[in-house]
Each structure stands twice: as C-alpha cells, then as structure tokens.
N, C-alpha and C. Protein backbone atom coordinates (compact mmCIF):
# COMPACT_ATOMS: atom_id res chain seq x y z
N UNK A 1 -3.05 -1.90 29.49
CA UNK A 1 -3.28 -1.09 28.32
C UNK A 1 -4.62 -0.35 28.49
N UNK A 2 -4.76 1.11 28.10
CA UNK A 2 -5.74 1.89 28.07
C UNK A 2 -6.63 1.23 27.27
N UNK A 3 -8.24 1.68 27.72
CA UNK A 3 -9.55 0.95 26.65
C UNK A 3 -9.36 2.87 25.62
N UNK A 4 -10.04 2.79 24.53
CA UNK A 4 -9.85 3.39 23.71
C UNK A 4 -10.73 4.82 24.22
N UNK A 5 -11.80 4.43 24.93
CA UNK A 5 -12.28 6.16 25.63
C UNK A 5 -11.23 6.68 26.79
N UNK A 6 -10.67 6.20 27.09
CA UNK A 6 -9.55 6.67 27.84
C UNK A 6 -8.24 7.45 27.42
N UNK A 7 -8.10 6.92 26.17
CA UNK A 7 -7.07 7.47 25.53
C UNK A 7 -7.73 8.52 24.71
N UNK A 8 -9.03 8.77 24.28
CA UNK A 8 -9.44 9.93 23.35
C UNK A 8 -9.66 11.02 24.64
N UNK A 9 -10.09 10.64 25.92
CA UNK A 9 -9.99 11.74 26.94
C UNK A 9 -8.97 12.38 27.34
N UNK A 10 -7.72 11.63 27.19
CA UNK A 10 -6.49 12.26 27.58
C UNK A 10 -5.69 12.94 26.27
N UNK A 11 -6.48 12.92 25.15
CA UNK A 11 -6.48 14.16 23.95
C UNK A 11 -7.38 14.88 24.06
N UNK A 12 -8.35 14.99 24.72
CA UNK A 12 -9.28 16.16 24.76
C UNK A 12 -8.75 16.70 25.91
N UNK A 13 -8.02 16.14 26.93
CA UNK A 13 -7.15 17.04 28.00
C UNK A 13 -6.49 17.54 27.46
N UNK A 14 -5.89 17.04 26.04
CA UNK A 14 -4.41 17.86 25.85
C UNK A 14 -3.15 17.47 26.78
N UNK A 15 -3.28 16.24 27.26
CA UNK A 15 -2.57 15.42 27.98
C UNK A 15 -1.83 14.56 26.65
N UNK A 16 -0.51 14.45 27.06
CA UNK A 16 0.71 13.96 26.14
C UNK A 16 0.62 12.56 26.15
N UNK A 17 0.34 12.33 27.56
CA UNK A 17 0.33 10.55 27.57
C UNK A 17 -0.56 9.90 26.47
N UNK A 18 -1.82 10.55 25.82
CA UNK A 18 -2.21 9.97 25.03
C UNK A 18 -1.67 9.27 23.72
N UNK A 19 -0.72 10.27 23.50
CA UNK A 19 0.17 10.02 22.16
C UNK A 19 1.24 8.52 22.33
N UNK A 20 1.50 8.50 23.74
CA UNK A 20 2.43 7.19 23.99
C UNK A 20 1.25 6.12 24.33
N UNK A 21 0.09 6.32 24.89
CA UNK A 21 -0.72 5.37 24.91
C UNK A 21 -1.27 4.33 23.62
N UNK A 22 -1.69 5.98 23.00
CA UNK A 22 -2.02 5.53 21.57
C UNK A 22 -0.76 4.32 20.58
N UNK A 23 0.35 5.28 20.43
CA UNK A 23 1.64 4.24 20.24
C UNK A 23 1.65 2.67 20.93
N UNK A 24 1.64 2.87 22.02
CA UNK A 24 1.24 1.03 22.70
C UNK A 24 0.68 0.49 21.69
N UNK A 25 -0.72 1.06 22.00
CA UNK A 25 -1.59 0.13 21.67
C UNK A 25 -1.91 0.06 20.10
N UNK A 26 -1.58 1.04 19.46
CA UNK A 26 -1.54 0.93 18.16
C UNK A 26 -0.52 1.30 16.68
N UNK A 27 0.54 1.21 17.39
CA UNK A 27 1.61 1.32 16.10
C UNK A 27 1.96 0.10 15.57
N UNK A 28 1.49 -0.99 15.70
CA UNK A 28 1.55 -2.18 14.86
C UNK A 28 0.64 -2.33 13.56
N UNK A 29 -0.39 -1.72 14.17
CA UNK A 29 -1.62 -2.07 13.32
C UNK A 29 -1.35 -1.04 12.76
N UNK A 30 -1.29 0.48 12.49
CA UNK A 30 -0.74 1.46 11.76
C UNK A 30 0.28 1.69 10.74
N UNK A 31 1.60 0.57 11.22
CA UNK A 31 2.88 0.11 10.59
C UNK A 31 2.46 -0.78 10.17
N UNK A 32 1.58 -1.56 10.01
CA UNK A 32 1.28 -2.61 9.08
C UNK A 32 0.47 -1.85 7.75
N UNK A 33 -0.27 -0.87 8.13
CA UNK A 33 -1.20 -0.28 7.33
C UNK A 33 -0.04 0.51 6.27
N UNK A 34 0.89 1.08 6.78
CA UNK A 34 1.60 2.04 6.00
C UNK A 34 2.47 1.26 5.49
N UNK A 35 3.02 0.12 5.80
CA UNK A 35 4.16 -0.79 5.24
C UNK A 35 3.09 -1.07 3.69
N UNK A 36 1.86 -1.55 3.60
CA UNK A 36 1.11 -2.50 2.96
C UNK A 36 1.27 -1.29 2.07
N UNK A 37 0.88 -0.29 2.17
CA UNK A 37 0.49 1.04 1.09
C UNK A 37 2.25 1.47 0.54
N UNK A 38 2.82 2.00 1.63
CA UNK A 38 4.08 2.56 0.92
C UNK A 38 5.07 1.31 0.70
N UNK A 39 5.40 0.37 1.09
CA UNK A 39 6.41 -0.49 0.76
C UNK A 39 7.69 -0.16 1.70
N UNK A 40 8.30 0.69 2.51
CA UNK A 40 8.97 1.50 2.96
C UNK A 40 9.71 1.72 4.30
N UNK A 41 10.15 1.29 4.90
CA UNK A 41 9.92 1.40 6.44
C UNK A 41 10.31 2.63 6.94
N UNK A 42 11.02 3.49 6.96
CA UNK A 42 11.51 4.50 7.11
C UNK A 42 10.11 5.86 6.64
N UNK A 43 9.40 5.31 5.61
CA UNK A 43 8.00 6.27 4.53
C UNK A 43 7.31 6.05 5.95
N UNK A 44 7.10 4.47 6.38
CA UNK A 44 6.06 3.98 7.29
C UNK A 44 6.22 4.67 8.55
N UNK A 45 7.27 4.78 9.07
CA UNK A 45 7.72 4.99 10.40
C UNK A 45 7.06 6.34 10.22
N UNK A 46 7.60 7.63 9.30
CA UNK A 46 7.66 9.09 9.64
C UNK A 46 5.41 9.09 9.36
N UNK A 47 4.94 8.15 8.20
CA UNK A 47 3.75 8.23 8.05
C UNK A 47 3.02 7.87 9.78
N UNK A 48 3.28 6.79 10.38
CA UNK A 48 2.83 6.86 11.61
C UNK A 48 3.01 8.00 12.87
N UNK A 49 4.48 8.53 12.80
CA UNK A 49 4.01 9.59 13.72
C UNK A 49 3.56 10.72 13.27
N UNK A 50 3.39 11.17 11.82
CA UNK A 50 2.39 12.23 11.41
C UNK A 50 0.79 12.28 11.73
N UNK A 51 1.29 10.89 12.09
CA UNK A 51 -0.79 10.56 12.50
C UNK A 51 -1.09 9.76 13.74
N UNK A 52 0.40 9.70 14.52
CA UNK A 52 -0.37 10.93 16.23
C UNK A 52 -0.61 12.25 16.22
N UNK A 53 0.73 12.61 15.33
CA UNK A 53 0.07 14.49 15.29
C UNK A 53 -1.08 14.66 14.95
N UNK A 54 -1.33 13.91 13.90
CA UNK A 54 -2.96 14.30 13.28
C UNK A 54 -4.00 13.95 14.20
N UNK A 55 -3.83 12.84 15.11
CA UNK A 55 -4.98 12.78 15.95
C UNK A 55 -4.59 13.68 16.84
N UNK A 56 -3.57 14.24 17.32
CA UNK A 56 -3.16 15.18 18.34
C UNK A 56 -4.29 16.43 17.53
N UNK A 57 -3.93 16.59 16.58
CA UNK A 57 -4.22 18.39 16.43
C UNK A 57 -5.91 18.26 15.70
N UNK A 58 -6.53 17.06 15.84
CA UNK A 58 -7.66 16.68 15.27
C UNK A 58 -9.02 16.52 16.70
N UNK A 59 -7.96 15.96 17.47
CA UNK A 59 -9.02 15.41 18.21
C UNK A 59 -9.88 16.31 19.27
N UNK A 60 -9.43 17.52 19.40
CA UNK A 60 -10.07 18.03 20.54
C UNK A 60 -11.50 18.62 19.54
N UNK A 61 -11.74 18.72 18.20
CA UNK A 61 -12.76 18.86 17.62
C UNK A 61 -13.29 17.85 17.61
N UNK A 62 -13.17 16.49 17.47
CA UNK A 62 -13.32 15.21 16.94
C UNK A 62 -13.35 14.00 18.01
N UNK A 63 -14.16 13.46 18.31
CA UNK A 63 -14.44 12.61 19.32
C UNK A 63 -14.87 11.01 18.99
N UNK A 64 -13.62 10.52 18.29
CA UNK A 64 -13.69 9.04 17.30
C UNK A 64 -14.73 8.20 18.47
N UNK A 65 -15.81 7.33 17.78
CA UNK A 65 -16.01 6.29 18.71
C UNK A 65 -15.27 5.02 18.71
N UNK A 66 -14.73 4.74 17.96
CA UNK A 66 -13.68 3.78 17.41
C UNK A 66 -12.53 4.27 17.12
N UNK A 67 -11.40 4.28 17.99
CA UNK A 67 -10.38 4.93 17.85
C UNK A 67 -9.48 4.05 16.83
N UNK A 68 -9.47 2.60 16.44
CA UNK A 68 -8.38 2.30 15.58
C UNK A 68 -8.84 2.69 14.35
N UNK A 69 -10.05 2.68 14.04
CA UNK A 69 -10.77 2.94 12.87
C UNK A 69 -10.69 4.80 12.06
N UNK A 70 -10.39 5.46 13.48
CA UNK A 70 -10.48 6.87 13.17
C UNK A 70 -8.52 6.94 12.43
N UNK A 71 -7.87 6.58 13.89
CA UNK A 71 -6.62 5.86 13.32
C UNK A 71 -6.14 5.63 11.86
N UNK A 72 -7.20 4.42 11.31
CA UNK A 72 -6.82 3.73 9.83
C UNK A 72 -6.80 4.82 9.06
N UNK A 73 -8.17 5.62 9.15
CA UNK A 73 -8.39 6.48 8.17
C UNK A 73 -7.36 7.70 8.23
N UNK A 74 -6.85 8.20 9.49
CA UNK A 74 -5.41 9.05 9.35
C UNK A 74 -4.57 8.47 8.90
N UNK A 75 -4.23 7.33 8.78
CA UNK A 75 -2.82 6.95 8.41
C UNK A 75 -2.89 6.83 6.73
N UNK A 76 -3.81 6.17 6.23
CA UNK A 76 -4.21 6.28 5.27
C UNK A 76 -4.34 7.32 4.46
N UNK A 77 -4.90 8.58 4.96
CA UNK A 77 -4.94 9.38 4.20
C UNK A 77 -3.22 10.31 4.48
N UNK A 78 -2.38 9.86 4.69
CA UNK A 78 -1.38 10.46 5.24
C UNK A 78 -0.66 9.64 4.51
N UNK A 79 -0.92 8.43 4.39
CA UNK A 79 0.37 7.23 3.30
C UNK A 79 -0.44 8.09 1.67
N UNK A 80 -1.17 8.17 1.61
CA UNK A 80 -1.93 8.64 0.27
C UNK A 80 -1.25 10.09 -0.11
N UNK A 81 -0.76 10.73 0.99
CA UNK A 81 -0.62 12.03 0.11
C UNK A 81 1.07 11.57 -0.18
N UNK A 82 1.92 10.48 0.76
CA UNK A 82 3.24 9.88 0.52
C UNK A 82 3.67 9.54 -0.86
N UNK A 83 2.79 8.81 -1.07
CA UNK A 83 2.21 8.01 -2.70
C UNK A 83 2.22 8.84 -3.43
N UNK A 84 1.28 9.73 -3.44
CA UNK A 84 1.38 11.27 -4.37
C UNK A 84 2.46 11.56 -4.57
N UNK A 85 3.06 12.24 -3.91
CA UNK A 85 4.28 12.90 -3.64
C UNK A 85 5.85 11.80 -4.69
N UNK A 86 5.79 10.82 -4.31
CA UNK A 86 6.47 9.87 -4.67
C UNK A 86 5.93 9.80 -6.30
N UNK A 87 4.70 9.24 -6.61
CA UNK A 87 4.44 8.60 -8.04
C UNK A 87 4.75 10.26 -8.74
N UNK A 88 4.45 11.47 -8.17
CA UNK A 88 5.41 12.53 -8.81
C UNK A 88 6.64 12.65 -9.19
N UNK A 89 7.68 11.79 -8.54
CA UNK A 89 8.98 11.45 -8.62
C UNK A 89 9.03 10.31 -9.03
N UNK A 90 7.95 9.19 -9.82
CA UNK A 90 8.14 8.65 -10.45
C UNK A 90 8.80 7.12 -10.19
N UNK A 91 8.49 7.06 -8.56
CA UNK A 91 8.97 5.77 -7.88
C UNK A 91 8.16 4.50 -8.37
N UNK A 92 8.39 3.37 -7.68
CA UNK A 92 7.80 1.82 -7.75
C UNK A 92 6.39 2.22 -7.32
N UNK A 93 5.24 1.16 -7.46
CA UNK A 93 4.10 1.72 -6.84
C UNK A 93 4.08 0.29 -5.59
N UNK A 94 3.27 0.51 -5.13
CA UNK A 94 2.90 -0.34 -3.82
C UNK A 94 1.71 -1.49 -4.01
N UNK A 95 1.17 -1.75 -2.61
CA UNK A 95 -0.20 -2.40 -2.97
C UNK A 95 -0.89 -1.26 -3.10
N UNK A 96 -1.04 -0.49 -2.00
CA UNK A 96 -2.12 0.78 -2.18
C UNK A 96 -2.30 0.92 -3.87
N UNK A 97 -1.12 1.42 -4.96
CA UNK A 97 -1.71 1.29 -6.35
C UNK A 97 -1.92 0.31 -7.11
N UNK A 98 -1.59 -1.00 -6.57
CA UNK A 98 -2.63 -2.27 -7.25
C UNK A 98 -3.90 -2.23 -7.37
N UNK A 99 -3.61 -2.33 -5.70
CA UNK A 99 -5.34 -2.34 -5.67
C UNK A 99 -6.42 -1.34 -5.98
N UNK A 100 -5.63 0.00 -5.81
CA UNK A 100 -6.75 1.31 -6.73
C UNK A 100 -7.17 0.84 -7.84
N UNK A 101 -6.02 -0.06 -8.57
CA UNK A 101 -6.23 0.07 -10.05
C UNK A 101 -7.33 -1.12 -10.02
N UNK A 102 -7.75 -2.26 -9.07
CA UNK A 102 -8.34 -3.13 -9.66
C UNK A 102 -9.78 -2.48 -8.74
N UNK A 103 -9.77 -1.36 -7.57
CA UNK A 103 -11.10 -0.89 -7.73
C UNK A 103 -11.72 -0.32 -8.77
N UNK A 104 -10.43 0.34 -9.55
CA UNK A 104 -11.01 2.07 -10.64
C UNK A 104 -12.43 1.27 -11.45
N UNK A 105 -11.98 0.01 -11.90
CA UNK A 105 -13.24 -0.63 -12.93
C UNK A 105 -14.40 -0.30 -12.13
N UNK A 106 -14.82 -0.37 -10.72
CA UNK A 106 -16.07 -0.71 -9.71
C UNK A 106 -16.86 1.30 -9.81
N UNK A 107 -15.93 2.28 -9.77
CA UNK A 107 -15.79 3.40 -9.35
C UNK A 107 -16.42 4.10 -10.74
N UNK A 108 -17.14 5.39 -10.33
CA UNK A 108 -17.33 6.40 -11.16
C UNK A 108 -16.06 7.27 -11.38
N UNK A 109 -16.43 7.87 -13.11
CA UNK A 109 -15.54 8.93 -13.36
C UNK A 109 -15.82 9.93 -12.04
N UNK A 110 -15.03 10.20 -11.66
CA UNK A 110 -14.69 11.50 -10.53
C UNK A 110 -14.54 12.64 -11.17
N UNK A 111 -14.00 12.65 -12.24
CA UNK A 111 -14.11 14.12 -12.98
C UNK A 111 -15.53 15.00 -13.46
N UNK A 112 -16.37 14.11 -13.90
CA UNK A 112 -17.50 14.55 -14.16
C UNK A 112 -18.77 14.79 -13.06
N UNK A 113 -18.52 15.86 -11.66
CA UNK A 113 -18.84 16.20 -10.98
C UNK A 113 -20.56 15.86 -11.14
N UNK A 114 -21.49 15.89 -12.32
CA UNK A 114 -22.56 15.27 -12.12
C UNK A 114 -22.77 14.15 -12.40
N UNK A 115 -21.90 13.18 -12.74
CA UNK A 115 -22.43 11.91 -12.90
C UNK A 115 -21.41 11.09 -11.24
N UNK A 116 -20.51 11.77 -10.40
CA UNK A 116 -20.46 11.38 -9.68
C UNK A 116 -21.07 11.16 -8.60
N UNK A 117 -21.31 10.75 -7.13
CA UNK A 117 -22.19 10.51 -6.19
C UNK A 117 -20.95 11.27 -5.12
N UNK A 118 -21.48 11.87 -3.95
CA UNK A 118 -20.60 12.67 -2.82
C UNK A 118 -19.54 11.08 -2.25
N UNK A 119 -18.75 11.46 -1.68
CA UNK A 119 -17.68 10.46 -0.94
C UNK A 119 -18.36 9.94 0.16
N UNK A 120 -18.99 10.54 0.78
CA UNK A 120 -20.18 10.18 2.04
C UNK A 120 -21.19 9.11 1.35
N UNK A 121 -21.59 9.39 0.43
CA UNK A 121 -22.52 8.56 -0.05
C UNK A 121 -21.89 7.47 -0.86
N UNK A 122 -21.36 7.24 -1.50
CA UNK A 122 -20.13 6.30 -1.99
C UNK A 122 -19.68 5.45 -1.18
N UNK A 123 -19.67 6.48 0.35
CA UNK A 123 -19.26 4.89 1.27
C UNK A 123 -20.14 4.24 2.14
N UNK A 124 -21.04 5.20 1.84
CA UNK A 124 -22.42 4.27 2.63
C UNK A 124 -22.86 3.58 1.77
N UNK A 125 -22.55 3.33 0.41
CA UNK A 125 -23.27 2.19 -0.69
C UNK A 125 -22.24 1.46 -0.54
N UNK A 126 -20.74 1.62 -0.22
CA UNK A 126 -20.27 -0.01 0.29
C UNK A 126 -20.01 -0.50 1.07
N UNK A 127 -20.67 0.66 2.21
CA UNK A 127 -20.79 -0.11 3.37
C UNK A 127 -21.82 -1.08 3.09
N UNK A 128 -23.20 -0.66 3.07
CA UNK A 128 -24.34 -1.44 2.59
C UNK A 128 -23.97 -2.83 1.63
N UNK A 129 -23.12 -2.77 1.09
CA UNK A 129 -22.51 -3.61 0.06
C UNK A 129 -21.93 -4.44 0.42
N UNK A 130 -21.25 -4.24 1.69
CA UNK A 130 -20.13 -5.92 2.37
C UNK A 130 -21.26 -5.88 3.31
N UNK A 131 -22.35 -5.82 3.61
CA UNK A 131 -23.32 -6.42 4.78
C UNK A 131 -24.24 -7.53 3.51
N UNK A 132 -23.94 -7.18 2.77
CA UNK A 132 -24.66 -8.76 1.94
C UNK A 132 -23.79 -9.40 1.49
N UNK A 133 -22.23 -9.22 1.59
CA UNK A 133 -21.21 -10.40 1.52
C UNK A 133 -21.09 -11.15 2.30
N UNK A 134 -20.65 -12.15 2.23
CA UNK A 134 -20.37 -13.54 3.46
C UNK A 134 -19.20 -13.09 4.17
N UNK A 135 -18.91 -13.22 5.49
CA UNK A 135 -18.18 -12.91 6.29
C UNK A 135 -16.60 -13.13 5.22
N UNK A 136 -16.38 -14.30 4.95
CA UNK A 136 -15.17 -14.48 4.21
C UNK A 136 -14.90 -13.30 3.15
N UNK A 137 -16.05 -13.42 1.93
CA UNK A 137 -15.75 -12.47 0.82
C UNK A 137 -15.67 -11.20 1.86
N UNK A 138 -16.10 -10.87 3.13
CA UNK A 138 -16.10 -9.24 3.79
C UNK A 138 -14.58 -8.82 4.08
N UNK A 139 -13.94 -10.42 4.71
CA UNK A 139 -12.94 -9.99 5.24
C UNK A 139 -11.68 -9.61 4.32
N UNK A 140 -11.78 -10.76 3.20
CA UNK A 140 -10.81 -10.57 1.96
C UNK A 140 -10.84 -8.80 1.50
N UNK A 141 -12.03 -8.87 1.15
CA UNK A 141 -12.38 -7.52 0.53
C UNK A 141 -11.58 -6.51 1.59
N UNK A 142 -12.30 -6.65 2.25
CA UNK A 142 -11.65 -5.35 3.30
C UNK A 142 -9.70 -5.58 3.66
N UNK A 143 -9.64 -6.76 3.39
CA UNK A 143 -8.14 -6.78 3.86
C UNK A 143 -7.51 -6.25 2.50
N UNK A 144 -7.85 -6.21 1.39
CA UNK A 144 -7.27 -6.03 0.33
C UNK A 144 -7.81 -4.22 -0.10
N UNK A 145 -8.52 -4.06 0.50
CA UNK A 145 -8.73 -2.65 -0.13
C UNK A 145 -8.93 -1.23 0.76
N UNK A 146 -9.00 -2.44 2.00
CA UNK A 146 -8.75 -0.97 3.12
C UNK A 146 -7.36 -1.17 3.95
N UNK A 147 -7.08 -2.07 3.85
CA UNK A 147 -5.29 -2.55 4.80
C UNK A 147 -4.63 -2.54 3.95
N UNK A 148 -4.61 -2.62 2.33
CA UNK A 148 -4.11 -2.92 1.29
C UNK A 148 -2.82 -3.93 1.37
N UNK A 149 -3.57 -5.05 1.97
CA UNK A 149 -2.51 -6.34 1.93
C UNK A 149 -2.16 -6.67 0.68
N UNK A 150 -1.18 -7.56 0.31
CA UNK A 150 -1.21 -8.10 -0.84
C UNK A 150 -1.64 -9.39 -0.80
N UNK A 151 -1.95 -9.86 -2.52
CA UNK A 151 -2.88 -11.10 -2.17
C UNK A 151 -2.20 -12.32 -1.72
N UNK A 152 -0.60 -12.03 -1.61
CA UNK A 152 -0.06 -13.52 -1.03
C UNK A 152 -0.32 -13.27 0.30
N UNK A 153 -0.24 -12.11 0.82
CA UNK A 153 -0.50 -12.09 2.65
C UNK A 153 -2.10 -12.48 2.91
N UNK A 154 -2.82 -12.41 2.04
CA UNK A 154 -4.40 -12.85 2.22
C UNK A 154 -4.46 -13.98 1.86
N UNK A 155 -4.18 -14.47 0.91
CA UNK A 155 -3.71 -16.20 0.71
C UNK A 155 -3.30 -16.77 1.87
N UNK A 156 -1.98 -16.37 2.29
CA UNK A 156 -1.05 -17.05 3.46
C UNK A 156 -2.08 -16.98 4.64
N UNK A 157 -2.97 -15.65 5.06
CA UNK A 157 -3.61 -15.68 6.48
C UNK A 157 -4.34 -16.75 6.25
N UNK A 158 -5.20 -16.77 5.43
CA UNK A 158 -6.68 -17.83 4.69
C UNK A 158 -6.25 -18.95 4.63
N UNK A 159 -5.14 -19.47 4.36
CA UNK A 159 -4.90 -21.15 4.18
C UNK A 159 -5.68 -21.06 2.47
N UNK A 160 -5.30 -20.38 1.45
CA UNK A 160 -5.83 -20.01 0.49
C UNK A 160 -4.83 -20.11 -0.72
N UNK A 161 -5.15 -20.31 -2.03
CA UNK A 161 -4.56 -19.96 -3.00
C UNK A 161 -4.11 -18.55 -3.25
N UNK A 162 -3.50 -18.34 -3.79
CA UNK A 162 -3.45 -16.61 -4.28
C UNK A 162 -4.70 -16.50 -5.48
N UNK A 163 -4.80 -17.80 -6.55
CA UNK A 163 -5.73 -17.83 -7.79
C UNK A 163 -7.14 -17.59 -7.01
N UNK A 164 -7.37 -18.18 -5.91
CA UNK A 164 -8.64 -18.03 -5.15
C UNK A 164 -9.00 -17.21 -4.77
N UNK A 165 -8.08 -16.27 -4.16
CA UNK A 165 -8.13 -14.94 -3.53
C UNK A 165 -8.80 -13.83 -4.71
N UNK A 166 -7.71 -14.26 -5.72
CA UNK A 166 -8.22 -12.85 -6.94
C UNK A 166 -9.27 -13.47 -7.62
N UNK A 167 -9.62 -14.71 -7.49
CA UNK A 167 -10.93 -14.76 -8.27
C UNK A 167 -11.93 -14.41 -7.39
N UNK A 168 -12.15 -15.02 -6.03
CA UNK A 168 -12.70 -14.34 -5.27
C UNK A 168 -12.99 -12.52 -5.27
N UNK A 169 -11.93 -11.60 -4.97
CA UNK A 169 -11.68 -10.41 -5.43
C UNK A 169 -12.50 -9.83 -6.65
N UNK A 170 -12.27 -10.92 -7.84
CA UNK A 170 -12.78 -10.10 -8.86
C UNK A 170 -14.15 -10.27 -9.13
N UNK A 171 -14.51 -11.28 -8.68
CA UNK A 171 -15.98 -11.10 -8.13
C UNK A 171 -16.87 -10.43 -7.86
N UNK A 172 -16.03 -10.74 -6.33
CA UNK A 172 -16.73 -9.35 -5.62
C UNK A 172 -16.95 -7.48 -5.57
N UNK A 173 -15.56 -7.22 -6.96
CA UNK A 173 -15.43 -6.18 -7.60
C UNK A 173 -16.75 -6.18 -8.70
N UNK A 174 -17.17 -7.41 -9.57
CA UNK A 174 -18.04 -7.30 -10.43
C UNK A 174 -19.40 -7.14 -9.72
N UNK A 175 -19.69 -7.75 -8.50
CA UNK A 175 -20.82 -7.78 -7.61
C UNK A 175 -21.06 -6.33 -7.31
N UNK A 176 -19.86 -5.12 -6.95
CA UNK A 176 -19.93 -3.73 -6.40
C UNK A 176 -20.58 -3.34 -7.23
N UNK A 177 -19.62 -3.22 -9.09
CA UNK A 177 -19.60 -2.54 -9.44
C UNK A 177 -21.31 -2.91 -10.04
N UNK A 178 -22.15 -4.01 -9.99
CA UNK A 178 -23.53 -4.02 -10.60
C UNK A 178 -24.13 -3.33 -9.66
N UNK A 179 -23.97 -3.79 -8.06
CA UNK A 179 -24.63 -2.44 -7.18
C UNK A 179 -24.56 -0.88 -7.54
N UNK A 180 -23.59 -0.21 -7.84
CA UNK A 180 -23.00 1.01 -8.27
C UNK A 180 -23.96 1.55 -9.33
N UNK A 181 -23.66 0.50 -10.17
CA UNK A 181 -24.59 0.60 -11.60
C UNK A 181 -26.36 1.24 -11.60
N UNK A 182 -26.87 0.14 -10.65
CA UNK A 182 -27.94 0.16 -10.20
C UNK A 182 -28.06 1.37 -9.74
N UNK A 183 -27.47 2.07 -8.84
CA UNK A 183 -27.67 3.01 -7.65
C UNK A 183 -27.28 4.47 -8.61
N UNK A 184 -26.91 4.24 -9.92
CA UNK A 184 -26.85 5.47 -10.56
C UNK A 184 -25.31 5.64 -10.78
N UNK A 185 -24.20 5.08 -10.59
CA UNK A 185 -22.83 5.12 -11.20
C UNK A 185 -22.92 5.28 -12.62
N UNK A 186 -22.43 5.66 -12.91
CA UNK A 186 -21.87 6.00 -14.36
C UNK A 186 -19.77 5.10 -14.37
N UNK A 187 -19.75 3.64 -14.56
CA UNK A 187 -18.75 2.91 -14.12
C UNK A 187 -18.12 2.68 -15.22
C-alpha cells in the first residue's frame, strides 16, 4: 500500500492511479464516515466517489499533509450537502443530525454575523479545546462529532455504557460551550 505523499504526487501528476490507490487505502474509513452521517449505502457509496473526484479536481491546487484527514473533511462536506438535499424532501435524519443538534447548545447564533467568530477561528478554539481533554473524553468527542458515530457504536468500541457515553458527551459539550462563552460566543 502507498504512504500518503505518494498518492498526493500521483494527483499532482494527474496520474489516475491515485484515485484507485486512494480507494485501497481509504474507502473504508470514508464508507464508514458517510454510512454514520447518511444512514444509506447506496447515499454512501455515490458520496465516496464524489470525493475522489473532489480530491481529483482539488488537489493539484491543494497539497493535504494528512491525506485521510483532508479526505474526512471532503466526504463530509459532500454527505452534508446529501443531508440538505434530503431533509428538503423531508426524509429520516441520521447521526450527522443528532449530533448537530446536541452541538447547536455549545455554538453561536450564525445568523448574527457580528456576534459570530470566522469558521477558521471556531476551529482553532476547539481544537485548543480537546488538547485539555483527557485522551478518552478526546476520543469520544471526536468519534461522535466528527465520524458521527452513534452512541451505541462508542459504547460498544469503549466497553462502555451508552448512559456513560452521553453523560460523558454532555459534559464535555457544557465544558466547550463555557470555553466559547469566555472567548466571546454569544451561545
């Protein structure tokens, strides 16, 4: 299997093999990401190869240093516009809208353009924010709000309750949202 600068060089060639490389090594972790958000397999499947295209037609500007990570964030924002599209038609929602709904409490109004903070800066205050969590509360957190597992699949990995998980969770949502507070949120 290709190391991950290998495969972003053979998209800055404009070399095809990248796209089947990339697939190897990462359509599990991608199909897990889009299963967790859309619910869907068929949503999941067409959401993953929209985002080889997207790293296809992205990358010769764009030079990820972390290719699964550049990855997450295409697929993601590619299951997100799915979701859209769908909660327009008025379908089931997923984890992806659980868990929005149990960030929205942590989050500023977004509408009110001056009491919000830029998206850049928003995620450098939680990045800063899981580096003073304990590895455990980091990993929960992040499995639940950037993989958007559900909390029995974070229970089941953890050897965990599900009650543990979301109390844990809501916690660490009340912990953000006093950082937020502090830092000038309007929450």
């Amino acid at each position: 299997m290709m190391n991950d600068e290998d495969i972003v060089a053979l998209y800055w060639k404009r070399d095809e093999e990248a796209i089947k490389q990339t697939k190897l090594k990462y359509e599990a972790y991608l199909m897990k990401i889009a299963k967790n958000m859309l619910k869907d397999y068929q949503e999941s499947q067409e959401a993953v190869n929209d985002t080889y295209l997207a790293a296809w037609n992205s990358m010769p500007e764009n030079r990820p240093k972390i290719l699964s990570l550049y990855l997450g964030k295409l697929i993601r924002h590619i299951s997100i516009d799915v979701i859209r599209k769908r909660t327009s038609k008025k379908r089931n929602g997923s984890e992806y809208d659980l868990s929005y709904e149990e960030l929205d409490e942590c989050l500023s109004d977004r509408s009110n353009p001056d009491d919000a903070l830029s998206a850049e800066e928003l995620s450098k205050e939680i990045t800063a924010f899981l580096q003073t969590l304990s590895v455990q509360e980091r990993v929960i957190f992040i499995s639940r709000y950037y993989r958007f597992d559900s909390i029995k699949q974070i229970a089941d990995r953890y050897h965990s309750s599900e009650s543990a998980v979301k109390t844990m969770l809501h916690r660490t949502r009340n912990k953000l949202k006093e950082v937020l507070i502090k830092k000038g949120y309007t929450v």
